[in-house]
Protein backbone atom coordinates (compact mmCIF):
# COMPACT_ATOMS: atom_id res chain seq x y z
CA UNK A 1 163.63 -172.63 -50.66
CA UNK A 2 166.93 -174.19 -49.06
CA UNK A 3 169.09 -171.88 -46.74
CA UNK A 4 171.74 -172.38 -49.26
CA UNK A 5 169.61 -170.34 -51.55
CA UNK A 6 168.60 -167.75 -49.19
CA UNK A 7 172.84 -167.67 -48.25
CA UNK A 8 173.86 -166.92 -51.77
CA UNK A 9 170.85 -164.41 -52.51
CA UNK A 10 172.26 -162.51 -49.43
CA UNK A 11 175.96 -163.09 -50.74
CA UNK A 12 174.87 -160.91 -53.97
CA UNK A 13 172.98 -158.51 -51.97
CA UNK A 14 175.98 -157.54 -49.92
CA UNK A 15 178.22 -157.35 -53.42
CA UNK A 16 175.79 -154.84 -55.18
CA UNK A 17 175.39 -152.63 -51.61
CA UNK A 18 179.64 -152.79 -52.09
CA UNK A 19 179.27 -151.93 -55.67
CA UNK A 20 177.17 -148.89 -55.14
CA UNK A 21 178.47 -147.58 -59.03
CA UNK A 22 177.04 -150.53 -60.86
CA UNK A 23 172.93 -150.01 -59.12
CA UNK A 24 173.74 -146.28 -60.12
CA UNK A 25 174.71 -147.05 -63.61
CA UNK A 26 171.72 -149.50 -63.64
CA UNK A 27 169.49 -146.62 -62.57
CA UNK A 28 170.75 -143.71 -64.57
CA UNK A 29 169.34 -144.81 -67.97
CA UNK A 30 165.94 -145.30 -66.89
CA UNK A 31 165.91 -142.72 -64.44
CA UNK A 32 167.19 -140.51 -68.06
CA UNK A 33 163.92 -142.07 -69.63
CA UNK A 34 161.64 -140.78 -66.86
CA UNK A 35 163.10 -137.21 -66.77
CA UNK A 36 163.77 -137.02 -70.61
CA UNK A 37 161.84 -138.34 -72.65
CA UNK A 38 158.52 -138.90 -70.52
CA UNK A 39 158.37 -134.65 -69.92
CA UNK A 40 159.83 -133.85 -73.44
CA UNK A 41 156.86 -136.12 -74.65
CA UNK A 42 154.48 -134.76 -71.96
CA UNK A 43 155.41 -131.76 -73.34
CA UNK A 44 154.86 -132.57 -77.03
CA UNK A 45 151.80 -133.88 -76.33
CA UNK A 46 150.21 -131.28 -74.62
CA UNK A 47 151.09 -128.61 -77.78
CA UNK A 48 148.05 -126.77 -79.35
CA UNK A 49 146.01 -126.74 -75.71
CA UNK A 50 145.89 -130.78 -76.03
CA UNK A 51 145.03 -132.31 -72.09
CA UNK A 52 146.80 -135.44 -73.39
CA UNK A 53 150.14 -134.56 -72.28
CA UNK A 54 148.89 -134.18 -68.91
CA UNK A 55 148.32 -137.88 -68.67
CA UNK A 56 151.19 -139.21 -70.70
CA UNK A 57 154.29 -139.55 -67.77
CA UNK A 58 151.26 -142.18 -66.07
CA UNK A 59 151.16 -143.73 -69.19
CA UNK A 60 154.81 -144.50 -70.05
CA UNK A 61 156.19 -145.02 -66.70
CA UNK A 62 154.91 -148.61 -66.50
CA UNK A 63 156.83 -149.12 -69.56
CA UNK A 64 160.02 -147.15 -68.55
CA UNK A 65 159.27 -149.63 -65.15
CA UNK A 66 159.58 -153.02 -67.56
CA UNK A 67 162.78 -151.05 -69.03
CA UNK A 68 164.21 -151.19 -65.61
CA UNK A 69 163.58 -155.07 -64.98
CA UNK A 70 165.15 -155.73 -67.98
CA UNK A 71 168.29 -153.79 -66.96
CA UNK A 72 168.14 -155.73 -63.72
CA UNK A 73 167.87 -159.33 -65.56
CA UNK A 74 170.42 -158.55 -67.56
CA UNK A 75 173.16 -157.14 -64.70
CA UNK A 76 172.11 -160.35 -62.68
CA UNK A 77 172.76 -162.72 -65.74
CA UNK A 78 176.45 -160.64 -66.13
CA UNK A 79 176.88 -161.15 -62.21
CA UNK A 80 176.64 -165.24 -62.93
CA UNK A 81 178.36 -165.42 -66.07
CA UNK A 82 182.00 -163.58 -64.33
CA UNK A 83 180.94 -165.92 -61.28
CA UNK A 84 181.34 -168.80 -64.15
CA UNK A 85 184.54 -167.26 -65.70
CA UNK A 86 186.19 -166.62 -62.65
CA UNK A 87 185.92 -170.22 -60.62
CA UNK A 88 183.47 -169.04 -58.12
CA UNK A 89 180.60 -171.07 -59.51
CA UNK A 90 182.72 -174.52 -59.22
CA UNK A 91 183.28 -173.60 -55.66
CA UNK A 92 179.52 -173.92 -55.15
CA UNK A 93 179.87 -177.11 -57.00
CA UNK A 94 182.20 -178.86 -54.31
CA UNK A 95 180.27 -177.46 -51.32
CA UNK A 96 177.45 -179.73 -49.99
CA UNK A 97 174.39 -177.80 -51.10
CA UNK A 98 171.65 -178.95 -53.93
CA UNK A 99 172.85 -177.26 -57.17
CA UNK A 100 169.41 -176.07 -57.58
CA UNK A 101 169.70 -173.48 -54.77
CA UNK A 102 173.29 -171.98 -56.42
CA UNK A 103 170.56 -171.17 -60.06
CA UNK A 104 167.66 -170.21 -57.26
CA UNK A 105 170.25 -167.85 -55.04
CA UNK A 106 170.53 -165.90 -58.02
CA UNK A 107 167.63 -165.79 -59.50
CA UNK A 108 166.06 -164.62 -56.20
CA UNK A 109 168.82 -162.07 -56.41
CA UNK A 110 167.90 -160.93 -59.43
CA UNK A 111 164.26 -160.47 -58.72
CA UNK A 112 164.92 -158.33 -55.52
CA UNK A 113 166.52 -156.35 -57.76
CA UNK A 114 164.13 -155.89 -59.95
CA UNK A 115 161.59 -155.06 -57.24
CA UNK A 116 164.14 -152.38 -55.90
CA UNK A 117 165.40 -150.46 -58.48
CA UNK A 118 161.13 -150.43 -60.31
CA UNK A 119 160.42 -149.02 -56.98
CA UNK A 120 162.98 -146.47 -56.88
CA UNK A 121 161.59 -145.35 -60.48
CA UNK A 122 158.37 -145.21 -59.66
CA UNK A 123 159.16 -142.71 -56.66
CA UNK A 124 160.91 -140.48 -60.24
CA UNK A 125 157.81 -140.90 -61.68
CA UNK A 126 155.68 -139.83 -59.25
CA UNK A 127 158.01 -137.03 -58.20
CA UNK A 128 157.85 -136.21 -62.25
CA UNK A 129 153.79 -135.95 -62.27
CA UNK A 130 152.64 -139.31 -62.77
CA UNK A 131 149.27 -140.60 -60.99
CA UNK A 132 148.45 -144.05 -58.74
CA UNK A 133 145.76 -145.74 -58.38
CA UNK A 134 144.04 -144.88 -55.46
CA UNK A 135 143.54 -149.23 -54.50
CA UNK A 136 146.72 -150.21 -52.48
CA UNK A 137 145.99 -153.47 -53.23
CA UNK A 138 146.62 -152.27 -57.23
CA UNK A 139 150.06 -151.71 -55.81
CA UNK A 140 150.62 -155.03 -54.79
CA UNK A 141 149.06 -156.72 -57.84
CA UNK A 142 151.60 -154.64 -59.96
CA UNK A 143 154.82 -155.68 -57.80
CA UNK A 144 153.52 -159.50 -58.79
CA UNK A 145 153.29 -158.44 -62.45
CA UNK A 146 156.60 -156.99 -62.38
CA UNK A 147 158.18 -159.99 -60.36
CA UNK A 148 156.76 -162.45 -62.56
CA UNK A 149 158.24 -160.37 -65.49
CA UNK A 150 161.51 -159.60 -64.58
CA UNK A 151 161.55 -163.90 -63.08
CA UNK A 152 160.70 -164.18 -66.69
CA UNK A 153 163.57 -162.24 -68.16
CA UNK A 154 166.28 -163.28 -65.30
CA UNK A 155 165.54 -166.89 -66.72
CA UNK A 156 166.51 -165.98 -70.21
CA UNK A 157 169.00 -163.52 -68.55
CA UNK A 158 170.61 -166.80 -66.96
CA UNK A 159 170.29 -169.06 -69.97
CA UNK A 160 172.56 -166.93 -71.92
CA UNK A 161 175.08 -166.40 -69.62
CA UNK A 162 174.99 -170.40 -68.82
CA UNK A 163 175.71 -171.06 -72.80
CA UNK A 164 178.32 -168.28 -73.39
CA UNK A 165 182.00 -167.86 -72.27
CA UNK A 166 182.13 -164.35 -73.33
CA UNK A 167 181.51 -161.54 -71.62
CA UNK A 168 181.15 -159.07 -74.80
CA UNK A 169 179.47 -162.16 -76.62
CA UNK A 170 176.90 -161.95 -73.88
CA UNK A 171 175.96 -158.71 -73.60
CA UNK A 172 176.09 -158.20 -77.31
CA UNK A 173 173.02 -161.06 -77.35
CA UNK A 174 171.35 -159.81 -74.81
CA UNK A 175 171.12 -156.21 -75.51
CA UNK A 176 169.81 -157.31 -78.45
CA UNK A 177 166.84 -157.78 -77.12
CA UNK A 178 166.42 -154.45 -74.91
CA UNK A 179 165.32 -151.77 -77.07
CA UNK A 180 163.13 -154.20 -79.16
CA UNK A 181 161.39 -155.50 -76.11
CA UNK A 182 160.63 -151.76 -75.34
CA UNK A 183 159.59 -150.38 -78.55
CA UNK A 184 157.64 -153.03 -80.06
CA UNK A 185 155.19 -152.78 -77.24
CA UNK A 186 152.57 -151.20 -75.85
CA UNK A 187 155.39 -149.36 -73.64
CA UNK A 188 155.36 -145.70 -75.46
CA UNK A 189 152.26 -145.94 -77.28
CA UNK A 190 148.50 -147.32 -77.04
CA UNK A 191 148.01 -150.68 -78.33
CA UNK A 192 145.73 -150.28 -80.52
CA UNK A 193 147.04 -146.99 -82.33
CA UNK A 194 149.67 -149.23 -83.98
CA UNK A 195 149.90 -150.37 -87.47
CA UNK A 196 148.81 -153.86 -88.09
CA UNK A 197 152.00 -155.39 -88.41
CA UNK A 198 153.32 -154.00 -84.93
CA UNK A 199 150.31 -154.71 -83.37
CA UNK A 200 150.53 -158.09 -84.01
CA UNK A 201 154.20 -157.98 -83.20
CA UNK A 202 153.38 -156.91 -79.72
CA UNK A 203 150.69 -159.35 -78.95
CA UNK A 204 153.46 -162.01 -79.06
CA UNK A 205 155.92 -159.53 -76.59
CA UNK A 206 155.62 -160.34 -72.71
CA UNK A 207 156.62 -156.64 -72.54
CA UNK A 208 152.74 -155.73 -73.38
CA UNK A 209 151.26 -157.88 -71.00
CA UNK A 210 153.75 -156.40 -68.36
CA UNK A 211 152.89 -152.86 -68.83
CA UNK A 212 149.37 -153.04 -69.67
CA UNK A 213 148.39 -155.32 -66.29
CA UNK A 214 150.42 -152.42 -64.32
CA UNK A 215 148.85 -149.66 -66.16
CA UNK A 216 145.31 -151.44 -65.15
CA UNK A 217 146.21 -151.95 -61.57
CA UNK A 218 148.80 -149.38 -60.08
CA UNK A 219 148.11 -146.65 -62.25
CA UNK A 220 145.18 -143.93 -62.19
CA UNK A 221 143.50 -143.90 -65.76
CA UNK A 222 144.03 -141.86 -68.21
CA UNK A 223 143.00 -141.30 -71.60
CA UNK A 224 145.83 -141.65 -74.36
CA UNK A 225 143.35 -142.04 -77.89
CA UNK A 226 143.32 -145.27 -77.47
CA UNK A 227 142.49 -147.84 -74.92
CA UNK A 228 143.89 -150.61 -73.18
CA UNK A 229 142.04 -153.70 -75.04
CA UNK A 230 144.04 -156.59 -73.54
CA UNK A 231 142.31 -158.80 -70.26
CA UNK A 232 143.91 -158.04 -67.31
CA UNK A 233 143.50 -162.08 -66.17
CA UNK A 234 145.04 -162.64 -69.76
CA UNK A 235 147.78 -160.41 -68.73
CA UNK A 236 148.38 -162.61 -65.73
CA UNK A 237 148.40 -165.99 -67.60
CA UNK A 238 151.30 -164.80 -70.17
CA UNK A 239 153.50 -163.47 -67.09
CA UNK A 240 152.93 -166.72 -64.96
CA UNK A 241 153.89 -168.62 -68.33
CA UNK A 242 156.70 -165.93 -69.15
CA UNK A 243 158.03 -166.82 -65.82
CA UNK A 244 157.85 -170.69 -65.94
CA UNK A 245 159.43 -170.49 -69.34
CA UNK A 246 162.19 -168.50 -68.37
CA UNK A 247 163.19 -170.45 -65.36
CA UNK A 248 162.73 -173.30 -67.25
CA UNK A 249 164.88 -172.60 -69.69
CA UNK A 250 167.41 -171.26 -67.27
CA UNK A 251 167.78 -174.61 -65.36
CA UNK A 252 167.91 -176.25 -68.23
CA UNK A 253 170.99 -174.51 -69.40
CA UNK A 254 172.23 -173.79 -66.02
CA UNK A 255 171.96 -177.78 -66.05
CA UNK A 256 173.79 -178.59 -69.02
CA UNK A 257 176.57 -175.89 -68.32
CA UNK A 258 177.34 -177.84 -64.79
CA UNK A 259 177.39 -181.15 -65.76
């Protein structure tokens, strides 16, 4: 990692501390997600003297937690495609730095991000009812899993905002992907209480791997109906290879979009 890459990671750092409205409005709709919909659930669940809803905010936070990364990737793809409309990005061109520390800057940017703002919704969730792990080390294991997710994502994030010139085309194709990455997953719901065709679905979403290794390692267990059939080391090898794929296909369009 080049000092060129740590400079430009700081350089967005200081712009979103500036921007205090746009982390807020980043926050708000998960933070809605925690309050809302994991106690109205909670709620629903726990009808007719039911201990389920008890357990449900610990079960859908790591979801709501994804929900955030995604918001993250997607505000830090948005941050280099006006950097690319505006001129700024051929000003990093002309200055004597490798070009692969402009794409690593902001990637780097948009994983401390990620880390942040999952952090700051996990302190709602607790605050809301839901229940760690008692293993600090399962805390640690499930800031990798999230990294390695939202690196994941930011790649893509970047890759789309390297190939567009439009700002509404952009977040039109990214959004796209949002609710569908949240939904068809293990996110809301237990795996395998899905119908077939879902199920399968969600095997082939990153999403599930994301949520269910951070349900396994930074949350306390609970009992939903169903249980959490997918390998936590499996887990691990789709986020490493989510990861690599997404950066990969970021430089490769942050590559062709420079030359």
């Amino acid at each position: 990692m080049t000092a060129a890459t740590i400079t430009i990671w700081e350089k967005q750092l200081k712009k979103s501390l500036i921007h205090g409205e746009e982390v807020f409005g980043m926050l708000l709709q998960p933070i809605l997600w925690v309050v809302l919909f994991g106690v109205g659930m909670r709620s629903l669940m726990g009808m007719g003297g039911s201990d389920m809803g008890d357990g449900y905010m610990t079960f859908v936070l790591p979801g709501i937690i994804a929900l955030t990364a995604v918001s993250a990737a997607i505000a830090g793809g948005s941050t280099w495609l006006n950097e690319r409309l505006l001129g700024v990005v051929k000003e990093y061109l002309v200055a004597p730095i490798p070009r692969l520390s402009i794409l690593m800057g902001h990637a780097l940017y948009i994983v401390t991000q990620v880390a942040l703002q999952s952090l700051v919704i996990l302190l709602v969730g607790l605050l809301m009812g839901a229940r760690l792990h008692s293993n600090p080390l399962g805390w640690l294991a499930g800031f990798c899993f999230i990294a390695a997710y939202g690196l994941g994502f930011s790649g893509i994030a970047l890759a789309v905002a390297s190939k567009t010139d439009s700002s509404g085309g952009y977040h039109m194709l990214i959004f796209l992907l949002q609710l569908p990455l949240l939904f068809w997953s293990n996110a809301l719901y237990p795996l395998d209480l899905l119908p077939t065709w879902m199920r399968v679905g969600a095997l082939f979403n990153p999403t599930t791997y994301a949520v269910s290794g951070l349900r396994q390692v930074t949350m306390a267990s609970v009992s939903m109906g169903g249980s959490e059939p997918l390998s936590l080391w499996l887990c691990v090898a789709v986020l490493l290879v989510f990861a690599v794929l997404g950066m990969g296909l970021a430089l490769r369009s942050f590559r062709s979009a420079v030359s």
